[in-house]
PDB file of N, CA and C in Angstrom:
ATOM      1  N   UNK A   1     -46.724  23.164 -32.848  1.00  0.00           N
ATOM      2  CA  UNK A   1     -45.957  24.214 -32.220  1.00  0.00           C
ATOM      3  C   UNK A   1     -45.898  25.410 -33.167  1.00  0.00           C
ATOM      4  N   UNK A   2     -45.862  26.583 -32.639  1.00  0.00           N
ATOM      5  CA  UNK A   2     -45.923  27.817 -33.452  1.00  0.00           C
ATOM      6  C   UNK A   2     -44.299  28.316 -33.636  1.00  0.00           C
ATOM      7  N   UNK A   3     -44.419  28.715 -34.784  1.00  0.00           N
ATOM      8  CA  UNK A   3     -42.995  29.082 -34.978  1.00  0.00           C
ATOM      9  C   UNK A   3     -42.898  30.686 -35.259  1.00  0.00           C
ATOM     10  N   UNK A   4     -42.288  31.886 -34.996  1.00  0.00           N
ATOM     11  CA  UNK A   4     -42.270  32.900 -36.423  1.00  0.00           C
ATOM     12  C   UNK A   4     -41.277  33.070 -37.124  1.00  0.00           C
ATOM     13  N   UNK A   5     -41.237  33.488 -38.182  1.00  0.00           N
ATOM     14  CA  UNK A   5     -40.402  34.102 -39.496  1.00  0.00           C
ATOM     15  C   UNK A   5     -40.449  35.431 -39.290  1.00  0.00           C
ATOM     16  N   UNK A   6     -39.307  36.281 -38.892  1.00  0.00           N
ATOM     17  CA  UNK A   6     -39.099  37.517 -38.751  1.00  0.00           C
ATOM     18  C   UNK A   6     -38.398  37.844 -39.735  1.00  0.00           C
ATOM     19  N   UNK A   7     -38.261  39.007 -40.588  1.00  0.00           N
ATOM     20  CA  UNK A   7     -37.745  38.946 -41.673  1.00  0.00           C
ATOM     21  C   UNK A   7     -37.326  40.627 -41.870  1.00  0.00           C
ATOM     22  N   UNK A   8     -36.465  40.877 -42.879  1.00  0.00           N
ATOM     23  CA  UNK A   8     -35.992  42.437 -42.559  1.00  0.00           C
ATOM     24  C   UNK A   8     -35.360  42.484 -44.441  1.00  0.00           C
ATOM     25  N   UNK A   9     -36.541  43.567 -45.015  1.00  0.00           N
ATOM     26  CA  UNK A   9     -35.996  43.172 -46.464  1.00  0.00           C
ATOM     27  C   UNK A   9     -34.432  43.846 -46.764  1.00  0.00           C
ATOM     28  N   UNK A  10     -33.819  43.640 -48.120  1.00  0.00           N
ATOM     29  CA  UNK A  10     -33.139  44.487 -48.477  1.00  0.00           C
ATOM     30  C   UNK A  10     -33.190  46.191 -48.327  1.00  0.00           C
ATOM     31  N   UNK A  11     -32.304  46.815 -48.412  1.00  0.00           N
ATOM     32  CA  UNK A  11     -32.575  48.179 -48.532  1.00  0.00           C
ATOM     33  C   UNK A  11     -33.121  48.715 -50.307  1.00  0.00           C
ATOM     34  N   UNK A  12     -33.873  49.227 -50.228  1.00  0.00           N
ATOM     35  CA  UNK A  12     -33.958  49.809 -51.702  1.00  0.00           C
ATOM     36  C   UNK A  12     -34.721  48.402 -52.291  1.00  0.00           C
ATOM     37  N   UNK A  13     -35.513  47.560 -51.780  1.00  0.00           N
ATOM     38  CA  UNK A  13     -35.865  46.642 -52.573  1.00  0.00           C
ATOM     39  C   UNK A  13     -37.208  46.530 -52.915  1.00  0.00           C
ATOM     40  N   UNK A  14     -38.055  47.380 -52.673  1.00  0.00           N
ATOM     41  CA  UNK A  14     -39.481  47.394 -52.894  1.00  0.00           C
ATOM     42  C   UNK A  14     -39.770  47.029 -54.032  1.00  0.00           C
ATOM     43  N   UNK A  15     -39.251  47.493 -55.113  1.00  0.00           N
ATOM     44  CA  UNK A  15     -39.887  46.829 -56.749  1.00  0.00           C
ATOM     45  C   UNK A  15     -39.135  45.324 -56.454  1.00  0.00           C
ATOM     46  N   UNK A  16     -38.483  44.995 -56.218  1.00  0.00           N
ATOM     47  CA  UNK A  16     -37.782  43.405 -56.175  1.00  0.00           C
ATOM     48  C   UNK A  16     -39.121  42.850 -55.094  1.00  0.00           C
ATOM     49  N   UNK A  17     -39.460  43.121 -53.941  1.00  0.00           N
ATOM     50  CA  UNK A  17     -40.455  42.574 -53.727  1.00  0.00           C
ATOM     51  C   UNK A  17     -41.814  42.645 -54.156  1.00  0.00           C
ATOM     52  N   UNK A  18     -42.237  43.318 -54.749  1.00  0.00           N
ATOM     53  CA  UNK A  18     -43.247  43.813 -55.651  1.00  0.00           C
ATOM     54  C   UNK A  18     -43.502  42.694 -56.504  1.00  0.00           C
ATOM     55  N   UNK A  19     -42.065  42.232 -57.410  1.00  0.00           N
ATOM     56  CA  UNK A  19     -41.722  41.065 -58.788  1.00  0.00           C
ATOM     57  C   UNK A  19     -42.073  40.041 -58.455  1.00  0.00           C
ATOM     58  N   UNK A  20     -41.436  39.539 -56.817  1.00  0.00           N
ATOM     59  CA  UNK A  20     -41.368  38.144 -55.913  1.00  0.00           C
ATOM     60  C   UNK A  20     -43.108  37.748 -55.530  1.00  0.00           C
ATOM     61  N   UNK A  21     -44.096  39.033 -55.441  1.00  0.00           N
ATOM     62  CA  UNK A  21     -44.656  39.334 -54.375  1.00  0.00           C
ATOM     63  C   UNK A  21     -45.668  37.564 -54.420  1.00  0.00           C
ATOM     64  N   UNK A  22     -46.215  37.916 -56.068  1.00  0.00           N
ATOM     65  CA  UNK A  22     -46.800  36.655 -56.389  1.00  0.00           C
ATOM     66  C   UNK A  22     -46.556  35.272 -56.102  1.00  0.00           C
ATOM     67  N   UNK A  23     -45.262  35.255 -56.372  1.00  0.00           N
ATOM     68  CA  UNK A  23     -44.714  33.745 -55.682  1.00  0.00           C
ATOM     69  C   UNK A  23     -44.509  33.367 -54.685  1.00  0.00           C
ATOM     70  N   UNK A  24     -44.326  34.847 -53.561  1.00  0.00           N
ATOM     71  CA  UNK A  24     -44.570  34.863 -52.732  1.00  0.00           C
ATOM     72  C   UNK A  24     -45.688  33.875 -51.974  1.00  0.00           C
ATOM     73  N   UNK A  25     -46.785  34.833 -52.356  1.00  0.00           N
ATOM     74  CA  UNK A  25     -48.258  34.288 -52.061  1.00  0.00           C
ATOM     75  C   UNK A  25     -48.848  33.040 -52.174  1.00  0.00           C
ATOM     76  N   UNK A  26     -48.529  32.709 -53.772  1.00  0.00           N
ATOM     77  CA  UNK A  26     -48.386  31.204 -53.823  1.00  0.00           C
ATOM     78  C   UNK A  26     -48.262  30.226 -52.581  1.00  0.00           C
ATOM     79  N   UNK A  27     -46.925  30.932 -52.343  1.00  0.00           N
ATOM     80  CA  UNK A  27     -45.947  29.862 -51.113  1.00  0.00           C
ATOM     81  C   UNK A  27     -46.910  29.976 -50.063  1.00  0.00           C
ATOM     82  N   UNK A  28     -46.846  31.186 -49.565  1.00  0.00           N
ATOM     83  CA  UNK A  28     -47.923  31.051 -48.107  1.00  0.00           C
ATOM     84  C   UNK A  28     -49.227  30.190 -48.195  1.00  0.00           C
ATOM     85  N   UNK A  29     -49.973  30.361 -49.590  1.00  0.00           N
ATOM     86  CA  UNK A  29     -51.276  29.579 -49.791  1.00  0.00           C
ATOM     87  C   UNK A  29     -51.126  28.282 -49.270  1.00  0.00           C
ATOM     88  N   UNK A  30     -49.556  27.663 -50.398  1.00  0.00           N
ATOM     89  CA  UNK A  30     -49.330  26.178 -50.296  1.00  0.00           C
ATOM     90  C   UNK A  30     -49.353  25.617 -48.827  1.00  0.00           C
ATOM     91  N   UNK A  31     -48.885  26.295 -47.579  1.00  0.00           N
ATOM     92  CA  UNK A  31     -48.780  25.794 -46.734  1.00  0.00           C
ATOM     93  C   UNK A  31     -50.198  25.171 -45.953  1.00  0.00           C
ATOM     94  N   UNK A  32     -51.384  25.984 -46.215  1.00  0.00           N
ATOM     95  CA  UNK A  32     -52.900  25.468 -46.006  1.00  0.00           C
ATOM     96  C   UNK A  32     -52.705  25.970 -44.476  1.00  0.00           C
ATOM     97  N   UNK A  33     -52.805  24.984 -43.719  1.00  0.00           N
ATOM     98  CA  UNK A  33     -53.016  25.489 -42.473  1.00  0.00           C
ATOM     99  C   UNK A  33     -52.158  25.733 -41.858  1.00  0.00           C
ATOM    100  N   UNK A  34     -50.889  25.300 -42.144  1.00  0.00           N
ATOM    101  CA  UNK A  34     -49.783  25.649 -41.255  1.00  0.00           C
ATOM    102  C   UNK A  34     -49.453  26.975 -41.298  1.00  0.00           C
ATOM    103  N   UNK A  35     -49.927  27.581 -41.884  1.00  0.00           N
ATOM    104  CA  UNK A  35     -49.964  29.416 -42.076  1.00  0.00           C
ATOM    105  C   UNK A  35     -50.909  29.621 -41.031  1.00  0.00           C
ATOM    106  N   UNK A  36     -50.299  30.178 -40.199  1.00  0.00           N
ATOM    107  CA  UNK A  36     -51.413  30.680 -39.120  1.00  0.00           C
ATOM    108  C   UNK A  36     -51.641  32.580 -39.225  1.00  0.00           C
ATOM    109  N   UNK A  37     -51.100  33.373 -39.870  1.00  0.00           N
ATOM    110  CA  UNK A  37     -51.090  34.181 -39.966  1.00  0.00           C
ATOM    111  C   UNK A  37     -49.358  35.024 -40.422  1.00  0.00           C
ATOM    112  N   UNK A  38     -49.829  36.051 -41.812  1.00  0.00           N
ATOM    113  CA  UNK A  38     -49.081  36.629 -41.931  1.00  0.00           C
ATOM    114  C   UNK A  38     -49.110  38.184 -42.676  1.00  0.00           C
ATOM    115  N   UNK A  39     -48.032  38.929 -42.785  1.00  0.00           N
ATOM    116  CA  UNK A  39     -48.155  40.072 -43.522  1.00  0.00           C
ATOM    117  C   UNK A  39     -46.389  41.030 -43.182  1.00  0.00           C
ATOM    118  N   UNK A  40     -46.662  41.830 -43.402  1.00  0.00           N
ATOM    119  CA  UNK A  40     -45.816  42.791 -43.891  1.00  0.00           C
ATOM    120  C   UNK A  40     -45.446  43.808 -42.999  1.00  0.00           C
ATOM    121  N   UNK A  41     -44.156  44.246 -42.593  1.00  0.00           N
ATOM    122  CA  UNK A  41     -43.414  45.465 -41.415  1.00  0.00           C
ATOM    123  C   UNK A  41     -43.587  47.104 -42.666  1.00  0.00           C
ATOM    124  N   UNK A  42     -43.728  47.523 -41.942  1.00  0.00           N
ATOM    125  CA  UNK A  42     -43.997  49.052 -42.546  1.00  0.00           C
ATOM    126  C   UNK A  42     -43.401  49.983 -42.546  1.00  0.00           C
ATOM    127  N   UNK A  43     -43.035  50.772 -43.479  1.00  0.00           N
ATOM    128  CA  UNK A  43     -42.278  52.055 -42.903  1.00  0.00           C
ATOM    129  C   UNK A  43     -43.238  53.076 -42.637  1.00  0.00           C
ATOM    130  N   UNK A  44     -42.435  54.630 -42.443  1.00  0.00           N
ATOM    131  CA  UNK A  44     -43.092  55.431 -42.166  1.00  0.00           C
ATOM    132  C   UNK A  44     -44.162  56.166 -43.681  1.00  0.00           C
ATOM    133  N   UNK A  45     -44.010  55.454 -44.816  1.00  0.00           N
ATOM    134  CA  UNK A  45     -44.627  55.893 -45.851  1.00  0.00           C
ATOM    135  C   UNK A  45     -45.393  55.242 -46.087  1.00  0.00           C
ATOM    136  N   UNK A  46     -45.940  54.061 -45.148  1.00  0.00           N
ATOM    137  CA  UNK A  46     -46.529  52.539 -45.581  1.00  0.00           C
ATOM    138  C   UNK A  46     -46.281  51.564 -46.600  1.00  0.00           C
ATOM    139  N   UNK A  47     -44.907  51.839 -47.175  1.00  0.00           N
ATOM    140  CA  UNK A  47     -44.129  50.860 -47.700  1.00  0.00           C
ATOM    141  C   UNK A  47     -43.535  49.373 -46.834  1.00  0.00           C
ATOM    142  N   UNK A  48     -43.556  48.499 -47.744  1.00  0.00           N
ATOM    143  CA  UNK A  48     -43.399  47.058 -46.764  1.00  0.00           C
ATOM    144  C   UNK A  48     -41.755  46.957 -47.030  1.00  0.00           C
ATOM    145  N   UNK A  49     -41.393  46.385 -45.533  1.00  0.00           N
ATOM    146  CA  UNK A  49     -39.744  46.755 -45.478  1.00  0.00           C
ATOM    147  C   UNK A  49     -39.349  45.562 -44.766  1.00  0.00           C
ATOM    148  N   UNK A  50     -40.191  44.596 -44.938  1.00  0.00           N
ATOM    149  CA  UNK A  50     -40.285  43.311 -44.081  1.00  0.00           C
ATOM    150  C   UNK A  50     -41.394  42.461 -43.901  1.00  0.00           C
ATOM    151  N   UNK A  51     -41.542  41.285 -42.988  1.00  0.00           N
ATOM    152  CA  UNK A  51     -42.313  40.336 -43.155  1.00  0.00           C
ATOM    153  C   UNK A  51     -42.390  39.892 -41.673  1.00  0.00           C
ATOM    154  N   UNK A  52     -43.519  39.299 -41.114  1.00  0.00           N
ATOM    155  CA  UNK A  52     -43.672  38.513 -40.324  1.00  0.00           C
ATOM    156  C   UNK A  52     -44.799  37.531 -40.367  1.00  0.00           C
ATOM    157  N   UNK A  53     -44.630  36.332 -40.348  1.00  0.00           N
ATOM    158  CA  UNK A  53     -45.112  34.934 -40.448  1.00  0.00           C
ATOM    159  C   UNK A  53     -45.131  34.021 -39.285  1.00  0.00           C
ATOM    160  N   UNK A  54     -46.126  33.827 -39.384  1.00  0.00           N
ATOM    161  CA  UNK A  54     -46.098  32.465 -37.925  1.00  0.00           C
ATOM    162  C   UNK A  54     -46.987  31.125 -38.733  1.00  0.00           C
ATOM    163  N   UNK A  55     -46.224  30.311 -38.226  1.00  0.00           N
ATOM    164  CA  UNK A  55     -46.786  28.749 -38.603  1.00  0.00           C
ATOM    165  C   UNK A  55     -46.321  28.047 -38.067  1.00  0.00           C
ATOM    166  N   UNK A  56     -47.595  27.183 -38.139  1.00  0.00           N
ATOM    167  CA  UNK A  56     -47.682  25.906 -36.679  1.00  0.00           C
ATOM    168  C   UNK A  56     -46.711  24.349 -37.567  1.00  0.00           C
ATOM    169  N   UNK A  57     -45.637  24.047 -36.795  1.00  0.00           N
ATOM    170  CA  UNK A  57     -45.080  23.491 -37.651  1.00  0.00           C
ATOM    171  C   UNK A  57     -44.372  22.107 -36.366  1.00  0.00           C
ATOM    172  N   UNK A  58     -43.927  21.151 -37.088  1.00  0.00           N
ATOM    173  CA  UNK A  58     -43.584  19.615 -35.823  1.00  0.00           C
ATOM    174  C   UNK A  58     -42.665  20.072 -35.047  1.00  0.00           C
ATOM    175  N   UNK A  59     -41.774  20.987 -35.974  1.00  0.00           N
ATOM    176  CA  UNK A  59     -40.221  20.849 -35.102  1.00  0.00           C
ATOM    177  C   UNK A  59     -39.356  22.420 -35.701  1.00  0.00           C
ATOM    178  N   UNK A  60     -38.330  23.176 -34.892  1.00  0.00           N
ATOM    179  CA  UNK A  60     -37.705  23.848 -35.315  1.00  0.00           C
ATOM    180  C   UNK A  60     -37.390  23.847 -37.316  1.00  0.00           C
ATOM    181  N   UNK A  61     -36.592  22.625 -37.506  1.00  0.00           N
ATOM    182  CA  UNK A  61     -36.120  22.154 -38.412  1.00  0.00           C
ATOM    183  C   UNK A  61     -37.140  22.307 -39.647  1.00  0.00           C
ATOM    184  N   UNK A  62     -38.379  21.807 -38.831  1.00  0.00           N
ATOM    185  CA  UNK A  62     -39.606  21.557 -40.101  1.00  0.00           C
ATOM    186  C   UNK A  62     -39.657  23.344 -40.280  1.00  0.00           C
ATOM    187  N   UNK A  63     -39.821  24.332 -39.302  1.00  0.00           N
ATOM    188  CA  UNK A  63     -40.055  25.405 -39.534  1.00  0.00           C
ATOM    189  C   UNK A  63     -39.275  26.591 -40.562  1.00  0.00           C
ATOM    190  N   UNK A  64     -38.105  25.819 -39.976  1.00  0.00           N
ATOM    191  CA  UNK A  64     -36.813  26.530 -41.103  1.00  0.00           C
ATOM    192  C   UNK A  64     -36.724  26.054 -42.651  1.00  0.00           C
ATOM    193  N   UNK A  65     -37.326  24.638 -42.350  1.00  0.00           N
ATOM    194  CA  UNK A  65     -37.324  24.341 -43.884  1.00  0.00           C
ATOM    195  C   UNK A  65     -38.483  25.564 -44.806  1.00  0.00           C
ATOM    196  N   UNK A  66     -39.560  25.446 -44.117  1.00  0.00           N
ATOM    197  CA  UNK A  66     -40.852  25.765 -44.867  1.00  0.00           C
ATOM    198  C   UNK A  66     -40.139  27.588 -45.119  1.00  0.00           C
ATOM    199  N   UNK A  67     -39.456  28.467 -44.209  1.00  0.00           N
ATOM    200  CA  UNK A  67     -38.966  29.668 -44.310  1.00  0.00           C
ATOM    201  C   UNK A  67     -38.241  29.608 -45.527  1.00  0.00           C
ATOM    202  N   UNK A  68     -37.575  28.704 -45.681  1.00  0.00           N
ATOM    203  CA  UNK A  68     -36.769  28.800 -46.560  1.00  0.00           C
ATOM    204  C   UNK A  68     -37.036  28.712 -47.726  1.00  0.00           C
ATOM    205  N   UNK A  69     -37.982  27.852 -47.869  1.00  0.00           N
ATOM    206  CA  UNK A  69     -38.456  27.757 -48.864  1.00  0.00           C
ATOM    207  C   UNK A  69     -39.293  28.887 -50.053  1.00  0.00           C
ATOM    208  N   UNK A  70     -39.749  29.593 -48.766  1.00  0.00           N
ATOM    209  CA  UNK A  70     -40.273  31.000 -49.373  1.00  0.00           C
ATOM    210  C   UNK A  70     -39.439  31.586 -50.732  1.00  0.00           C
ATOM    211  N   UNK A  71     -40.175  32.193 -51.582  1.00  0.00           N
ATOM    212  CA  UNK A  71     -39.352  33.293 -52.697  1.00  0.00           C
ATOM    213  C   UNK A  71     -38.991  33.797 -51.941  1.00  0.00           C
ATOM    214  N   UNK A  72     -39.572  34.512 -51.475  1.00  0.00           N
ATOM    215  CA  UNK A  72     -38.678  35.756 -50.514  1.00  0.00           C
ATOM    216  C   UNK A  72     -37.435  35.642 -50.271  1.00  0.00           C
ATOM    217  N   UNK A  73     -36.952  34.508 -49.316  1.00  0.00           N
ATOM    218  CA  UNK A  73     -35.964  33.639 -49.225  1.00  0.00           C
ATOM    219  C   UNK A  73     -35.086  33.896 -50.267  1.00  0.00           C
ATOM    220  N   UNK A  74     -35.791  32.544 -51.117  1.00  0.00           N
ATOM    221  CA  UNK A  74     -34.540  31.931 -52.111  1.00  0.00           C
ATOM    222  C   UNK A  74     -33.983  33.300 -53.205  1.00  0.00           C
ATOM    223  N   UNK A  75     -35.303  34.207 -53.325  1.00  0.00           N
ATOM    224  CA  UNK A  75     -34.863  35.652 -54.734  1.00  0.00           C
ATOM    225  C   UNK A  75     -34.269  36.306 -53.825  1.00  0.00           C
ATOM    226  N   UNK A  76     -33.720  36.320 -52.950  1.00  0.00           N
ATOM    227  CA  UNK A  76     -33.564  37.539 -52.137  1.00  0.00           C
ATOM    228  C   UNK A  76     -33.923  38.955 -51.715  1.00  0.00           C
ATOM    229  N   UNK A  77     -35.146  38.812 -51.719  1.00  0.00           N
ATOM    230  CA  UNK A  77     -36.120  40.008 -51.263  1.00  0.00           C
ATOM    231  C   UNK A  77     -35.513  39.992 -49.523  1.00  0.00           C
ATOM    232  N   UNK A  78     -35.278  39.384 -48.932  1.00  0.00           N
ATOM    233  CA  UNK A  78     -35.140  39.353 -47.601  1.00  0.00           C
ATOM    234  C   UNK A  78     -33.749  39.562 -47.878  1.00  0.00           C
ATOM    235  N   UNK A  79     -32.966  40.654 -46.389  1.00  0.00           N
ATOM    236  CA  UNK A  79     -31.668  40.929 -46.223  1.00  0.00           C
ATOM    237  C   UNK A  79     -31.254  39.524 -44.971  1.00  0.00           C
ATOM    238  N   UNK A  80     -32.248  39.529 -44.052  1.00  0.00           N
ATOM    239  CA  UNK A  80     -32.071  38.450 -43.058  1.00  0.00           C
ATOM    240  C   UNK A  80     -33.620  37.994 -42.237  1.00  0.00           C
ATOM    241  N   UNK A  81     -33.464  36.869 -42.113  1.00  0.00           N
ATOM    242  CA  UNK A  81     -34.707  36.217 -41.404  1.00  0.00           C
ATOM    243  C   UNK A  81     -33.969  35.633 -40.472  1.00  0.00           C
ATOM    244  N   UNK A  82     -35.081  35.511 -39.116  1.00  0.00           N
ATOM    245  CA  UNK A  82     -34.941  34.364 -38.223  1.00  0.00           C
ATOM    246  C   UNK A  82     -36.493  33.597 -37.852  1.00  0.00           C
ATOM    247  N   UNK A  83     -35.739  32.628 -37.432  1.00  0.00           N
ATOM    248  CA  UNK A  83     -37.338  31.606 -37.202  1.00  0.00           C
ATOM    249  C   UNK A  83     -37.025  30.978 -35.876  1.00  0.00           C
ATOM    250  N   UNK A  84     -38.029  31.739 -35.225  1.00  0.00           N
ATOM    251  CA  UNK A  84     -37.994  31.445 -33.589  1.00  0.00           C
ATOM    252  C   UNK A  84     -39.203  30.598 -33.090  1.00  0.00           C
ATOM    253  N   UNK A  85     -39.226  30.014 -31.933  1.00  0.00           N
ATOM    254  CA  UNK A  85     -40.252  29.256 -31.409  1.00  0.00           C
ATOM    255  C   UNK A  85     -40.696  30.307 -30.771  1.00  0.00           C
ATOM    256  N   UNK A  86     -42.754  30.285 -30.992  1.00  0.00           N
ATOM    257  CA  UNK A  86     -43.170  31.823 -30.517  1.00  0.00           C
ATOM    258  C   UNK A  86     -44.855  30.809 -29.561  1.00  0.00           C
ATOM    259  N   UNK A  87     -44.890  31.265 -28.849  1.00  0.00           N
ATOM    260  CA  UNK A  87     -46.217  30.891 -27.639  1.00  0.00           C
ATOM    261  C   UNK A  87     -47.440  32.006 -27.714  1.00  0.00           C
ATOM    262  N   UNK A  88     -48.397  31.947 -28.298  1.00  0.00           N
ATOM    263  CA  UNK A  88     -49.511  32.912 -28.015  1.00  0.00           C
ATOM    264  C   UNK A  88     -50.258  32.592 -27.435  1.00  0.00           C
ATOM    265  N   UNK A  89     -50.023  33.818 -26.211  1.00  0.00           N
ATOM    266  CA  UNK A  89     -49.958  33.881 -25.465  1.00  0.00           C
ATOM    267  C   UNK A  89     -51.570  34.717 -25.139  1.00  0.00           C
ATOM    268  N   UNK A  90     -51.688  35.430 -25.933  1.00  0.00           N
ATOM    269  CA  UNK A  90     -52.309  36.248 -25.667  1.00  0.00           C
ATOM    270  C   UNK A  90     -53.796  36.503 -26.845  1.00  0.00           C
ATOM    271  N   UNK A  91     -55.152  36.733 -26.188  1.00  0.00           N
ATOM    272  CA  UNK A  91     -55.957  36.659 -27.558  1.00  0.00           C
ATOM    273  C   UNK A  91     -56.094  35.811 -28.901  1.00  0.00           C
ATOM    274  N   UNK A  92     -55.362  35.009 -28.224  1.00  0.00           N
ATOM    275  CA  UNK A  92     -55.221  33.569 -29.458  1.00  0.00           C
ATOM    276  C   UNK A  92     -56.683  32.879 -29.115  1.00  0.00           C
ATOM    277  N   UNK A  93     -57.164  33.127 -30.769  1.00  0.00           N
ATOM    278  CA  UNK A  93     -58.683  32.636 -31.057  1.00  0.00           C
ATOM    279  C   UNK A  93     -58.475  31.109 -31.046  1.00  0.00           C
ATOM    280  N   UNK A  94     -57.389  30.453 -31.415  1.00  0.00           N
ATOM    281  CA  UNK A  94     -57.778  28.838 -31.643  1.00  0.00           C
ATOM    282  C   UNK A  94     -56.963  28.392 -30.933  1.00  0.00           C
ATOM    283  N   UNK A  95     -56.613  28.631 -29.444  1.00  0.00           N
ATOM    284  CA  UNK A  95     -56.210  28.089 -28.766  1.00  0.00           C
ATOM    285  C   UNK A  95     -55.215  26.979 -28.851  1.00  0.00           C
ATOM    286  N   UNK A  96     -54.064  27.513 -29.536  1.00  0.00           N
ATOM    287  CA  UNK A  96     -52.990  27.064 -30.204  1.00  0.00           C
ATOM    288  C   UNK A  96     -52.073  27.190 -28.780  1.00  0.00           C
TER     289      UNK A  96
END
């Protein structure tokens, strides 16, 4: 089941995610396939001011764990996340 991680950083936090960014990455790697795709909300300067993540995961629960787990998360680069059950719907190459 596909899940996403919607995410909305701090205000003023770009060098704090900048610091995280690496461990960040890490984290997404670790997941292997359950990362089905991710990246970054934009402002109008093309600064990243947020996150969105989707991964294919057993259960709500399993999904919130793996969010949480993120740096992002735990350093607080993120002001608030949610992790919703998401259906693609549309142009989905692997017929997930």
């Amino acid at each position: 089941m596909l899940y996403v991680v919607i995410a909305e950083d701090r205000p003023n936090g770009l060098e704090h995610r900048l610091a995280v960014r690496p461990a960040h990455l890490r984290h997404l790697e670790s997941l292997g396939e359950k990362l089905v795709l991710a990246g970054p909300f934009l402002d109008a300067n093309e600064k990243a001011i947020g996150s969105l993540v989707v991964i294919d995961a057993a259960s709500q629960a399993e999904a919130e764990a793996l969010a949480a787990a993120d740096p992002f998360v735990r350093e607080g680069v993120f002001e608030s996340y949610r992790v919703r059950r998401w259906n693609w719907g549309i142009n989905n190459p692997a017929g997930r």
